[in-house]
C-alpha atoms as a PDB file:
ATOM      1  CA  UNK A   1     159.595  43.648  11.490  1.00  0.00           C
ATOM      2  CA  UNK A   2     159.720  47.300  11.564  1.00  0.00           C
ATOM      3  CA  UNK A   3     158.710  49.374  15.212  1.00  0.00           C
ATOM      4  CA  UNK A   4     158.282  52.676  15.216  1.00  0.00           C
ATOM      5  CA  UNK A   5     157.451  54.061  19.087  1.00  0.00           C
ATOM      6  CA  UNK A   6     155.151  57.140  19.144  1.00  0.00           C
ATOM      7  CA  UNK A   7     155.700  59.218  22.292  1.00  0.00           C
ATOM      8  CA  UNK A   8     154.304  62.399  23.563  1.00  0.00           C
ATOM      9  CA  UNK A   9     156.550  65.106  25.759  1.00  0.00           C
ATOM     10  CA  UNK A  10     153.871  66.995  26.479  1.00  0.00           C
ATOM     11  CA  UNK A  11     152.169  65.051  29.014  1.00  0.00           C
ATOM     12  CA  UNK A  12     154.487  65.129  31.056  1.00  0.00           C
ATOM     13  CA  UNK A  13     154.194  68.839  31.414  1.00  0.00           C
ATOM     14  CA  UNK A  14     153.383  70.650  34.148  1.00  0.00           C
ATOM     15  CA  UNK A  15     149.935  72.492  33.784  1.00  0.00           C
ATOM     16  CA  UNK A  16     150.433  75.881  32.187  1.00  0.00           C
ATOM     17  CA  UNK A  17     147.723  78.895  30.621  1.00  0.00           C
ATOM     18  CA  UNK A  18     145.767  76.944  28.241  1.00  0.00           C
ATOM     19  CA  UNK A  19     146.324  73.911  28.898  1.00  0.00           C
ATOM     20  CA  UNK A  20     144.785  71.829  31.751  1.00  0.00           C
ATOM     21  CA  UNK A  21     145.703  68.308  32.532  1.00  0.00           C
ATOM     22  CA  UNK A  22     143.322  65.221  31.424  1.00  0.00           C
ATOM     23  CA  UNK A  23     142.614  62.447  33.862  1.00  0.00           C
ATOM     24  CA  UNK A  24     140.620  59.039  33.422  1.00  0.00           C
ATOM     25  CA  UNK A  25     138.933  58.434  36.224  1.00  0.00           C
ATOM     26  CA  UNK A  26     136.440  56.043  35.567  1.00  0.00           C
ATOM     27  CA  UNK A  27     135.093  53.913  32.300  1.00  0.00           C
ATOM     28  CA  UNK A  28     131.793  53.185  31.610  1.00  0.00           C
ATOM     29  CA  UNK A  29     130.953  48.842  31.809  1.00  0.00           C
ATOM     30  CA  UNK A  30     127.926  47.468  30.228  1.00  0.00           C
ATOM     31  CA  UNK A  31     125.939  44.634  32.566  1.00  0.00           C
ATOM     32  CA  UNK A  32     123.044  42.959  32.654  1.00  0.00           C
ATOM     33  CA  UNK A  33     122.620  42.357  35.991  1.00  0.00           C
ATOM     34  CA  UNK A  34     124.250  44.377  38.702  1.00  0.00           C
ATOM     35  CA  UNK A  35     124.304  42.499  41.424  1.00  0.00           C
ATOM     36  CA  UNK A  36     125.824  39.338  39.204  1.00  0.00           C
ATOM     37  CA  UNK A  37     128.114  41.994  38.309  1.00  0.00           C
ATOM     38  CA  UNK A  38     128.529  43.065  42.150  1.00  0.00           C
ATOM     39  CA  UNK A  39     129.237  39.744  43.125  1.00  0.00           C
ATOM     40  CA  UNK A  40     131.792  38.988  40.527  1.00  0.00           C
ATOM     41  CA  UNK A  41     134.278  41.939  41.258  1.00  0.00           C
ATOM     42  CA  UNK A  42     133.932  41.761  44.666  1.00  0.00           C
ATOM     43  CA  UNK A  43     135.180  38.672  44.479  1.00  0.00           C
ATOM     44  CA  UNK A  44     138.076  39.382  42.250  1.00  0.00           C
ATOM     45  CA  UNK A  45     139.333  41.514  45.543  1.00  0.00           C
ATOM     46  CA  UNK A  46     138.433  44.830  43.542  1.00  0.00           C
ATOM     47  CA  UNK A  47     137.476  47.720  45.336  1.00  0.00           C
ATOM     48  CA  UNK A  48     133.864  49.025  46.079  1.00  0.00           C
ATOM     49  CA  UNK A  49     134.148  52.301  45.699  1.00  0.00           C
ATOM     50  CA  UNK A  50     130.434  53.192  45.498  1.00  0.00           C
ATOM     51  CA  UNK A  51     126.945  51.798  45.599  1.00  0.00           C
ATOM     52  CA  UNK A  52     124.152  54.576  44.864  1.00  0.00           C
ATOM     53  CA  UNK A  53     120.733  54.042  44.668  1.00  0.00           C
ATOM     54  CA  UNK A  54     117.654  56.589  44.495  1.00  0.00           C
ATOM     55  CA  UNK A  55     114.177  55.359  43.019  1.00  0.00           C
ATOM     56  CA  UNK A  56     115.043  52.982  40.374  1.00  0.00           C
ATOM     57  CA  UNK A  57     118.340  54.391  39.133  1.00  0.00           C
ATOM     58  CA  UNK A  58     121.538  52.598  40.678  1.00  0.00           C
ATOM     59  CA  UNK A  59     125.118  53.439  40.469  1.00  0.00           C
ATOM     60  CA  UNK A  60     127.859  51.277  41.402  1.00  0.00           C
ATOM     61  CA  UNK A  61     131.889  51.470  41.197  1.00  0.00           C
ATOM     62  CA  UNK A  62     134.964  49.573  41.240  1.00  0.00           C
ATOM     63  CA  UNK A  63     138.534  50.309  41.088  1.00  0.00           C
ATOM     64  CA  UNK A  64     141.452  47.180  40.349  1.00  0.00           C
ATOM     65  CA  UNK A  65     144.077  46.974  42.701  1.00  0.00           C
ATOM     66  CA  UNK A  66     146.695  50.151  42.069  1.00  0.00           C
ATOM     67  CA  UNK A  67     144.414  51.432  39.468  1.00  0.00           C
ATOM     68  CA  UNK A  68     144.233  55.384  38.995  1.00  0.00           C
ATOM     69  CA  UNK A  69     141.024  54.872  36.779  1.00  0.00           C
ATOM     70  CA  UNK A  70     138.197  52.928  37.703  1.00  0.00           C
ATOM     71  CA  UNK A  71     135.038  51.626  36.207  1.00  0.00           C
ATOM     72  CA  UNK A  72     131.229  52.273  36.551  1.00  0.00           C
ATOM     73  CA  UNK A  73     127.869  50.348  36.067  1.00  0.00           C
ATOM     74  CA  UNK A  74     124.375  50.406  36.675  1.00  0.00           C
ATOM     75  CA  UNK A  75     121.127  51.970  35.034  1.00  0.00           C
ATOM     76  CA  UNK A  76     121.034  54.478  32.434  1.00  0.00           C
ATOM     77  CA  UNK A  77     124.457  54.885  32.362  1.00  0.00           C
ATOM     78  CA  UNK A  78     125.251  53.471  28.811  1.00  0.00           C
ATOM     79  CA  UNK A  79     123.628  52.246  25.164  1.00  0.00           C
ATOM     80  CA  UNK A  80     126.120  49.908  24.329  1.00  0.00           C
ATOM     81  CA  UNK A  81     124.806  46.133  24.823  1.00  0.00           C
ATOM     82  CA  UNK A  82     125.967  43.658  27.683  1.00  0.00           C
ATOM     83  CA  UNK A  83     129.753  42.119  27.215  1.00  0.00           C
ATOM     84  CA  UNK A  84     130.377  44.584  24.070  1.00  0.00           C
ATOM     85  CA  UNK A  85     133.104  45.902  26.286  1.00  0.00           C
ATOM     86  CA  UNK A  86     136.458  44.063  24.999  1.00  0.00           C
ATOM     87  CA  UNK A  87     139.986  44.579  25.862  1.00  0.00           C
ATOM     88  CA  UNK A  88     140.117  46.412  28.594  1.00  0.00           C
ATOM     89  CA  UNK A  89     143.552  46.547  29.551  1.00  0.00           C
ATOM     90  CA  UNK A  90     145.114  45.747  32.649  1.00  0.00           C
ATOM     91  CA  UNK A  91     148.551  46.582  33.337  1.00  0.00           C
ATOM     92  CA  UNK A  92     150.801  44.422  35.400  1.00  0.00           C
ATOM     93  CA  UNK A  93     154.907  43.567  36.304  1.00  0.00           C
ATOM     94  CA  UNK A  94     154.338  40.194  36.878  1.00  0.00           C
ATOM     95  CA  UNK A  95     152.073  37.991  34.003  1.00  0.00           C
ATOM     96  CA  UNK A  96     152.434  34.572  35.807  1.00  0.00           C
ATOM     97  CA  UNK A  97     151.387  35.844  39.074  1.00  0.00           C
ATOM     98  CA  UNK A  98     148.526  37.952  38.271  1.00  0.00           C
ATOM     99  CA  UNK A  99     147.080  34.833  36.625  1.00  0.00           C
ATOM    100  CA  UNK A 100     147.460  33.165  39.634  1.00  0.00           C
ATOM    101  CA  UNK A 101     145.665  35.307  41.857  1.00  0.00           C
ATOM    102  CA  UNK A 102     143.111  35.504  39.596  1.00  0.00           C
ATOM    103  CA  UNK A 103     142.656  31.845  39.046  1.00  0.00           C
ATOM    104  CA  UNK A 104     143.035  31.510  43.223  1.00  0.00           C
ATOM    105  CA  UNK A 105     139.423  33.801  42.549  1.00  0.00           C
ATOM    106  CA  UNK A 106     137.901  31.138  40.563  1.00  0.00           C
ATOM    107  CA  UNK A 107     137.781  33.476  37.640  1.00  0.00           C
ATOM    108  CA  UNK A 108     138.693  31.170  34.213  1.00  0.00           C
ATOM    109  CA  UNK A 109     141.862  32.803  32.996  1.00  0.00           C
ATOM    110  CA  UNK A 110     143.476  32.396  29.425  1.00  0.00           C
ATOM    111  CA  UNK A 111     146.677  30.562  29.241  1.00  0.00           C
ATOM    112  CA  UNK A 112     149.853  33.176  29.288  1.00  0.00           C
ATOM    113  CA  UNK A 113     150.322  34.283  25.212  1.00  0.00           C
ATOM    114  CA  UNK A 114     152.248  36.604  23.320  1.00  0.00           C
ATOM    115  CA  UNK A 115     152.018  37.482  19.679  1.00  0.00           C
ATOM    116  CA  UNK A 116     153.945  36.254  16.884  1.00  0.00           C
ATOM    117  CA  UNK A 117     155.092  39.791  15.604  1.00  0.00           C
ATOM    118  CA  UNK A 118     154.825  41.535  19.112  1.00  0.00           C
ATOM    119  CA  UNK A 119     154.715  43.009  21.381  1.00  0.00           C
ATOM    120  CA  UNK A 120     151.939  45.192  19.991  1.00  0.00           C
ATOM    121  CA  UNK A 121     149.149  42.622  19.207  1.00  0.00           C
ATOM    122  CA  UNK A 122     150.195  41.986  15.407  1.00  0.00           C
ATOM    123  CA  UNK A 123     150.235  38.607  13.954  1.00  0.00           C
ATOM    124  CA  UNK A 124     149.055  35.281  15.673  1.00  0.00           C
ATOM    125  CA  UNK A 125     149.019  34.054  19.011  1.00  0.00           C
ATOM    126  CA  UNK A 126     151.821  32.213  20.550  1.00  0.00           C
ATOM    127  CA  UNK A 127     151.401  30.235  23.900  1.00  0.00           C
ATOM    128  CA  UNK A 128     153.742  31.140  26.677  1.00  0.00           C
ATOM    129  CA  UNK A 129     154.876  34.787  27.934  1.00  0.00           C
ATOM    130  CA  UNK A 130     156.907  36.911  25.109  1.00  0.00           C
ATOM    131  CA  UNK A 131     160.853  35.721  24.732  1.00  0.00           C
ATOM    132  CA  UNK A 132     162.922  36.974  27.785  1.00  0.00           C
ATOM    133  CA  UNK A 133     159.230  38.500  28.728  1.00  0.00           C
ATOM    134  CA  UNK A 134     159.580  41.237  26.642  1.00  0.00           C
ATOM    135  CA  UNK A 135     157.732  44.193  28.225  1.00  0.00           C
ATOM    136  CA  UNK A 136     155.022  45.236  26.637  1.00  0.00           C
ATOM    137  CA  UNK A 137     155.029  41.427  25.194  1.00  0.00           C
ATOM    138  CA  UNK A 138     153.274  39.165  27.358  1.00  0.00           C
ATOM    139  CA  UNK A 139     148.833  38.650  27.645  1.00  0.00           C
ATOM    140  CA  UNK A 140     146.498  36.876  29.748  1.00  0.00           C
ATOM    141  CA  UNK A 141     142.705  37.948  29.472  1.00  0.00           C
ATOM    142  CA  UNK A 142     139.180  36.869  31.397  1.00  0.00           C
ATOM    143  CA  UNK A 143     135.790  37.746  30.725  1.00  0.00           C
ATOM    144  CA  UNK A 144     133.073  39.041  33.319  1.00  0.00           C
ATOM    145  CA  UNK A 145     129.557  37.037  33.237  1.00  0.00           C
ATOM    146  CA  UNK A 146     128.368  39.745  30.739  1.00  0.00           C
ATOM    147  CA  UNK A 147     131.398  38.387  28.133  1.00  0.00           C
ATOM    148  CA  UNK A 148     133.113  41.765  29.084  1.00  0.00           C
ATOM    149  CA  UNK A 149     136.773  41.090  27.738  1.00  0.00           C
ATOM    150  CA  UNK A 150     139.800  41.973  30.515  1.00  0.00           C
ATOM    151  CA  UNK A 151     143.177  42.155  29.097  1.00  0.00           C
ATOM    152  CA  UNK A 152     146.849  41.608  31.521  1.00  0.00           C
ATOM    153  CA  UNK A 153     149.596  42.921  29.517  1.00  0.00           C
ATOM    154  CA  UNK A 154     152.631  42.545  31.214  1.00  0.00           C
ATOM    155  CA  UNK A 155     155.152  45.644  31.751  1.00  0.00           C
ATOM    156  CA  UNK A 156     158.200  46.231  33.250  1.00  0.00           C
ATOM    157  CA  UNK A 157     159.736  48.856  31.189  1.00  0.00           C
ATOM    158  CA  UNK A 158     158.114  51.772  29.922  1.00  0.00           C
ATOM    159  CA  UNK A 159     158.220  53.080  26.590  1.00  0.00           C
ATOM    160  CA  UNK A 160     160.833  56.771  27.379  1.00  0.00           C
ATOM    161  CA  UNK A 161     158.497  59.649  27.624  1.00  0.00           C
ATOM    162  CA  UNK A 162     155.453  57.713  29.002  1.00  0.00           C
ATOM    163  CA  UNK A 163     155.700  58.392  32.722  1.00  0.00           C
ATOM    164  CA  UNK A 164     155.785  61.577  34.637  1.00  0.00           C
ATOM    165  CA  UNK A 165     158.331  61.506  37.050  1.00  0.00           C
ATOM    166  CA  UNK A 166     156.822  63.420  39.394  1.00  0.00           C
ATOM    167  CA  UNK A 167     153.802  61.315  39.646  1.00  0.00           C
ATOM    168  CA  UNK A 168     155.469  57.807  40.050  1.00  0.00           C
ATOM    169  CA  UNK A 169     154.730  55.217  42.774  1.00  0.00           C
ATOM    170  CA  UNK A 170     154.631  51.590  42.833  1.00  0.00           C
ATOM    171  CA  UNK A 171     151.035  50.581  43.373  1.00  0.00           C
ATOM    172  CA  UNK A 172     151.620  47.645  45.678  1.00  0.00           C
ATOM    173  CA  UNK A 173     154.420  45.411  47.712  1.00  0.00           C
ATOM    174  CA  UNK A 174     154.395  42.595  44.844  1.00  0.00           C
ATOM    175  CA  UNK A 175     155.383  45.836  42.596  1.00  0.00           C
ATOM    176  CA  UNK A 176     157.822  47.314  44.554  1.00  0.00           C
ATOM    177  CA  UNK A 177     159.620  43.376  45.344  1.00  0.00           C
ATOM    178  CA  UNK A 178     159.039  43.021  41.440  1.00  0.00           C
ATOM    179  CA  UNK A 179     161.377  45.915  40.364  1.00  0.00           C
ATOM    180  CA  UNK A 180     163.963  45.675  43.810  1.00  0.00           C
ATOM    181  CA  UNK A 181     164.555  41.842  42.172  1.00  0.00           C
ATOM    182  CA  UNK A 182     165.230  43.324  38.282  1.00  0.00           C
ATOM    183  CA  UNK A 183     167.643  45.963  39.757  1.00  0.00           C
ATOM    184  CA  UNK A 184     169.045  43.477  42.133  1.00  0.00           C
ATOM    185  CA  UNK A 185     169.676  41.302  38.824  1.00  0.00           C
ATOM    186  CA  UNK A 186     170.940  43.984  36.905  1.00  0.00           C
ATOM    187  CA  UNK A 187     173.294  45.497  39.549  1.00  0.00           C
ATOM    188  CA  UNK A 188     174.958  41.680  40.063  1.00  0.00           C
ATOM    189  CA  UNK A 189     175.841  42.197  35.834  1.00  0.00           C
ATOM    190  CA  UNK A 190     177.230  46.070  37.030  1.00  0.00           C
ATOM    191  CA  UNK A 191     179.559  44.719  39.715  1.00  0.00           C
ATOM    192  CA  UNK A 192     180.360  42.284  37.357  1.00  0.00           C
ATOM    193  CA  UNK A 193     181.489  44.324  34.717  1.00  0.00           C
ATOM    194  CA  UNK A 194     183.156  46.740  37.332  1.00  0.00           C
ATOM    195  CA  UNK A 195     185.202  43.732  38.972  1.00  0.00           C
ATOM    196  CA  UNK A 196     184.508  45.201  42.416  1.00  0.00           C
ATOM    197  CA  UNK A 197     181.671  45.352  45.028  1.00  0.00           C
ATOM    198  CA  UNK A 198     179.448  48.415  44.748  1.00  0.00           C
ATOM    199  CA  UNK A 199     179.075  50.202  48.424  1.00  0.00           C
ATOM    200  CA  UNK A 200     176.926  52.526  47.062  1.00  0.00           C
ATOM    201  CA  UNK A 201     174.383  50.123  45.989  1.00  0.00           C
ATOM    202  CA  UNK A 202     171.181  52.187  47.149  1.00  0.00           C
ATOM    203  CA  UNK A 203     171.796  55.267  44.803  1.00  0.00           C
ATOM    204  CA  UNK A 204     172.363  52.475  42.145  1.00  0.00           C
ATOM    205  CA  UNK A 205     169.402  50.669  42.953  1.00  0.00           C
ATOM    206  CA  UNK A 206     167.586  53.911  42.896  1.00  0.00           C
ATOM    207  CA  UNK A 207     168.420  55.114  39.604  1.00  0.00           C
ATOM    208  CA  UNK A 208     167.659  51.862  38.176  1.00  0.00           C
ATOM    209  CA  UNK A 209     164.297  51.739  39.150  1.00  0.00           C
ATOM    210  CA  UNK A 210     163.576  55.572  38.416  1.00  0.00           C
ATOM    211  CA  UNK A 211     164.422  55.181  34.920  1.00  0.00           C
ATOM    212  CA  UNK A 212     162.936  51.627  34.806  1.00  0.00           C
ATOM    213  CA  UNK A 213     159.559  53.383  35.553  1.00  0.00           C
ATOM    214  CA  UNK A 214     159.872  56.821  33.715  1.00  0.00           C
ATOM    215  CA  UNK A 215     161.715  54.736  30.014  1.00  0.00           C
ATOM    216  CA  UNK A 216     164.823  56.831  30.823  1.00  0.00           C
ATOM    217  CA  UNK A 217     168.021  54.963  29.977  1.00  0.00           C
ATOM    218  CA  UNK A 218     169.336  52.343  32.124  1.00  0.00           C
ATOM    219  CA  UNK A 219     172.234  52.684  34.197  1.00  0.00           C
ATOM    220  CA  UNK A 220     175.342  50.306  33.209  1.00  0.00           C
END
């Protein structure tokens, strides 16, 4: 199997004359019935960000746990037809316990898959998280009560180029513990390879986790 990575340098630019930076900040989800809808991410532990209603017209919106982009629904606010939304992805470091909480909701979760000719979705599905959890390789999804499709793909290490430095932050604890634990792992093979403890352990830890996030190299 062949890969080839696209990345973009750009993005990670700071703004400059003619060019203005591009934010998501909130996708459009088509319902049937918003307080079903209500009731379902509310339940999920999602946030409420808004609830606006004037005459007949209402407007409501949620945003996933460390999500910079939320989503919207209500009246008028979209064509497309109930549960047409599908694969809306959901980014997360640990597969296995995002399913958990999820099924802890009562929301019916997929088993953990990966794809035969991954990690991209290419090829069948294969049960089970992606060998050694390759990031980028490992899926769970769940649907809403419209049949909107939500996608976890698993990711621990970005593609280089994809995150600006200057904008990075770990969205929760669980995150955080979640990357202290692979540069705890990976420091143990350092001192290894060094034959001697490592005092300086913080800066190491540090620089691990920086490029981790931002798909720098790896320290050794």
């Amino acid at each position: 199997m062949s890969v080839t990575t696209v990345m973009s340098h750009t993005e990670t630019h700071a703004p400059s004359a003619g060019r203005v930076n591009l934010k998501l900040e909130a996708v459009v989800l088509p319902v049937s019935d918003l307080d079903r809808a209500k009731k379902f991410y509310l339940g999920l532990g999602w946030r409420l960000d808004a609830d606006f209603s004037k005459g007949n017209a209402r407007v409501l919106q949620f945003t996933p746990p460390g999500s910079p982009c939320s989503f919207q629904f209500g009246t008028n606010l979209t064509s497309a037809a109930p549960g047409s939304a599908q694969n809306l992805l959901l980014v997360v470091s640990d597969i296995e316990a995002a399913r958990r909480e999820l099924v802890g909701s009562g929301v019916q979760v997929s088993e953990v898959f990966h794809f035969s000719q991954g990690p991209a979705p290419f090829g069948d599905k294969v049960r089970g998280p992606a060998p050694n959890h390759q990031s980028y390789g490992s899926y769970a999804s769940f649907n809403d009560p419209d049949g909107n499709t939500w996608l976890l793909q698993e990711v621990t290490t970005r593609f280089p180029g994809r995150v600006d430095r200057s904008q990075m932050s770990f969205s929760s604890a669980k995150d955080l513990a979640s990357a202290l634990r692979r540069a705890a792992a990976a420091h143990g093979e350092h001192e290894k390879r060094s034959g001697k403890a490592d005092e300086d352990w913080p800066d190491w830890y540090a620089r691990y986790m920086t490029a981790e996030e931002s798909g720098e190299p790896l320290p050794s």
